[in-house]
Protein backbone atom coordinates (compact mmCIF):
# COMPACT_ATOMS: atom_id res chain seq x y z
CA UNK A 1 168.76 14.45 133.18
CA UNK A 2 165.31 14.08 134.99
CA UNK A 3 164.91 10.89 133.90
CA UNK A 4 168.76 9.82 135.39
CA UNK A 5 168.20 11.57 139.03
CA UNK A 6 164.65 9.66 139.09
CA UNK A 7 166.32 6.04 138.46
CA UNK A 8 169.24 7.37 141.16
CA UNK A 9 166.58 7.96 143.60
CA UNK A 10 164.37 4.86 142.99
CA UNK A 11 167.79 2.89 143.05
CA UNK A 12 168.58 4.72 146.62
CA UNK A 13 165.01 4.00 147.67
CA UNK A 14 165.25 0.55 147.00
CA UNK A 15 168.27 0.05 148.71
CA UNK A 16 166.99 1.66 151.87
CA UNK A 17 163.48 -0.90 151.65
CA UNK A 18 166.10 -3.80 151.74
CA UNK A 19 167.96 -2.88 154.66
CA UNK A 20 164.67 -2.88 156.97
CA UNK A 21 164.16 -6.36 156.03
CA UNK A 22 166.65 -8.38 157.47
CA UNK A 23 165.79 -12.07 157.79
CA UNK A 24 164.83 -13.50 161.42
CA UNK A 25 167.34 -14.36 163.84
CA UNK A 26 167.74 -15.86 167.76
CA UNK A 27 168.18 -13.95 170.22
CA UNK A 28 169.70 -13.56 173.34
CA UNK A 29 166.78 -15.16 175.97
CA UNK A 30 165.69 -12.56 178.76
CA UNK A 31 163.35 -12.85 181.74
CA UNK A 32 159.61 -12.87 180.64
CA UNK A 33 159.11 -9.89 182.96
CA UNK A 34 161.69 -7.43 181.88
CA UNK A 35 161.03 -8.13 178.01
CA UNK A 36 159.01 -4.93 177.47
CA UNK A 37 161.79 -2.83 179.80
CA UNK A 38 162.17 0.68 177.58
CA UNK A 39 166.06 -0.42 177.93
CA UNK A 40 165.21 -3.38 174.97
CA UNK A 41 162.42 -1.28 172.54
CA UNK A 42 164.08 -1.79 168.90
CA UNK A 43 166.47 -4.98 170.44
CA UNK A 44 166.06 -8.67 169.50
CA UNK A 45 165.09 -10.62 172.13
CA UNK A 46 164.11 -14.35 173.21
CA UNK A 47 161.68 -15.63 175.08
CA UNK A 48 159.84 -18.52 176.11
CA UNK A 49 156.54 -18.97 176.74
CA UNK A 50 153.06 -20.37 175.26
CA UNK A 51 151.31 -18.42 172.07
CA UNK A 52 147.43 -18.41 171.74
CA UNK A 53 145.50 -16.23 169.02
CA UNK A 54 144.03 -13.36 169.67
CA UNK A 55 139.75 -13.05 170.39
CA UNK A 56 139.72 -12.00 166.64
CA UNK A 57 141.91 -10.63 163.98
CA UNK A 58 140.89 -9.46 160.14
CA UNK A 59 144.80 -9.45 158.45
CA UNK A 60 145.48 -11.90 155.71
CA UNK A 61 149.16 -11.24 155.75
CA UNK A 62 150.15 -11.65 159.93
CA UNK A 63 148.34 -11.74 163.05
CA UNK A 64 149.35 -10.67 165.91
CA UNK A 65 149.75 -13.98 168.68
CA UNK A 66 149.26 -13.31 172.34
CA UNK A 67 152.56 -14.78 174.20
CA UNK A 68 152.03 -16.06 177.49
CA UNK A 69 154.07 -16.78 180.47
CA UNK A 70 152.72 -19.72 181.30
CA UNK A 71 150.41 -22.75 180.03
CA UNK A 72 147.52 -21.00 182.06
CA UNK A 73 147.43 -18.03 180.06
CA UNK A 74 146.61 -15.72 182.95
CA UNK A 75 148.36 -12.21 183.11
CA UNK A 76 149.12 -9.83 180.53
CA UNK A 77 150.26 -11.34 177.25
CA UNK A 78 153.37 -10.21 174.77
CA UNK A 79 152.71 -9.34 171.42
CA UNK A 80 154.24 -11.34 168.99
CA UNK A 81 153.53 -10.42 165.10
CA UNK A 82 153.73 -13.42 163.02
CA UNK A 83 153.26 -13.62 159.39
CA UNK A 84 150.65 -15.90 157.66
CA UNK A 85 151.59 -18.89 155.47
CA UNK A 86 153.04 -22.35 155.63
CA UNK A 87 156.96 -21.34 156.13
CA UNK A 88 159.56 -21.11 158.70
CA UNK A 89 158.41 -18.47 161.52
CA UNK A 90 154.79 -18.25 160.33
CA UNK A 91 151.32 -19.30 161.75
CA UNK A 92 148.92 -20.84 159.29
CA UNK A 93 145.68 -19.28 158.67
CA UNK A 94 142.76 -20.28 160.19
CA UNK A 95 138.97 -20.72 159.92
CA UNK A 96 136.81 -17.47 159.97
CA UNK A 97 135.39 -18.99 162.71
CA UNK A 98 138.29 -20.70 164.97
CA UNK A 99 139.39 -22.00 168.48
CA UNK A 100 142.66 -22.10 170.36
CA UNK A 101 143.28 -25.27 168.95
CA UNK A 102 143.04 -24.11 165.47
CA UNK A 103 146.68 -22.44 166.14
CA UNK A 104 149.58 -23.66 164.08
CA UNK A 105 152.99 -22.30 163.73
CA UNK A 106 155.98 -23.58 161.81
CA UNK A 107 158.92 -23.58 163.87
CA UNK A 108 162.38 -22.04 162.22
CA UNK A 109 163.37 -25.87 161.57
CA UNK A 110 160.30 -26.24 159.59
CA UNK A 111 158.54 -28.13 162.54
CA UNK A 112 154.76 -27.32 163.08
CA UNK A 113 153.33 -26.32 166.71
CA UNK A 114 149.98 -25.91 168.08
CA UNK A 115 148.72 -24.24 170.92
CA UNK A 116 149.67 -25.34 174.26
CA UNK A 117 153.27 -26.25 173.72
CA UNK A 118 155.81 -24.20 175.22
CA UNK A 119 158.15 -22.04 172.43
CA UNK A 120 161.08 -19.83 172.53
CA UNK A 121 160.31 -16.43 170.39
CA UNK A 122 162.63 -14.28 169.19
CA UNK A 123 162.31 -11.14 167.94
CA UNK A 124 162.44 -6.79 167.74
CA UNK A 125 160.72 -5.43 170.41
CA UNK A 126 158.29 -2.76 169.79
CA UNK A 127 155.77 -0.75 171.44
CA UNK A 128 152.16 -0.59 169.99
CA UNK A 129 150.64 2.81 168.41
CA UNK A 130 147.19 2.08 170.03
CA UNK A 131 145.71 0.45 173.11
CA UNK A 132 145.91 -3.02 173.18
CA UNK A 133 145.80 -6.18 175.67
CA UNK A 134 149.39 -6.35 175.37
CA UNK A 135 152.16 -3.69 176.75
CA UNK A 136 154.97 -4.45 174.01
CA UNK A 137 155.28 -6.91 170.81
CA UNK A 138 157.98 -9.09 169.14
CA UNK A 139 158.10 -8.37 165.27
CA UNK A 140 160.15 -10.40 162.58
CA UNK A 141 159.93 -13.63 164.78
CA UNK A 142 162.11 -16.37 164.78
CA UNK A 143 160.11 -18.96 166.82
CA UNK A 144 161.90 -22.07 168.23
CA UNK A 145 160.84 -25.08 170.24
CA UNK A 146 160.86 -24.07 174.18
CA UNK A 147 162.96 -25.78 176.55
């Protein structure tokens, strides 16, 4: 009987891990201003603009990209958490010691982007736990070329 309600629960369990992993999709594209508006925390979302990496970052899984406005990358950046690898919607890894240009992310066609082109970034807005340079992020991105 023990042995029954623990595979019930584990079976339950699982089920509930695979619904909060639901592959990346676009978005409908809002203003680069109103993205982190409380009205769109837990909503997809696009938006366009140009990703750098961040001053330094220790994950071997994701990083999280700064998302800028514009190709000056002056004001306050978007957050935009992007796994690690060589597939769709993910930024390679880089050098322990690297540069802007060092920045490559595979596009959801499979086309790879480097820093300085302009990109359209979907994804679930979410507010950060502790302080960072950014007010809001994008998780589970689905990163297309910008228009």
């Amino acid at each position: 009987m023990v042995l029954r309600l623990t595979v019930v629960f584990l079976v339950i369990l699982l089920a509930l891990v695979a619904c909060g992993s639901e592959p990346p999709t676009a978005a409908t594209e809002v203003d680069f201003a109103t993205v982190c508006d409380e009205a769109n925390e837990g909503n997809r979302v696009a938006v366009q603009g140009y990703l750098r990496l961040p001053d330094s970052f220790t994950g071997e899984e994701s990083v999280v990209l700064r998302l800028f406005a514009g190709n000056d990358f002056s004001g306050t950046p978007i957050g935009a958490t992007a796994k690690l690898g060589n597939e769709a919607n993910q930024a390679e890894q880089v050098p322990t010691s690297y540069t802007d240009n060092d920045l490559k992310v595979h596009l959801a066609d499979g086309q790879v982007t480097t820093y300085g082109t302009r990109v359209k970034v979907s994804g679930k807005v979410y507010y950060p736990l502790v302080d960072q340079d950014f007010v809001c992020g994008l998780e589970n991105l689905y990163i297309e070329a910008g228009n």
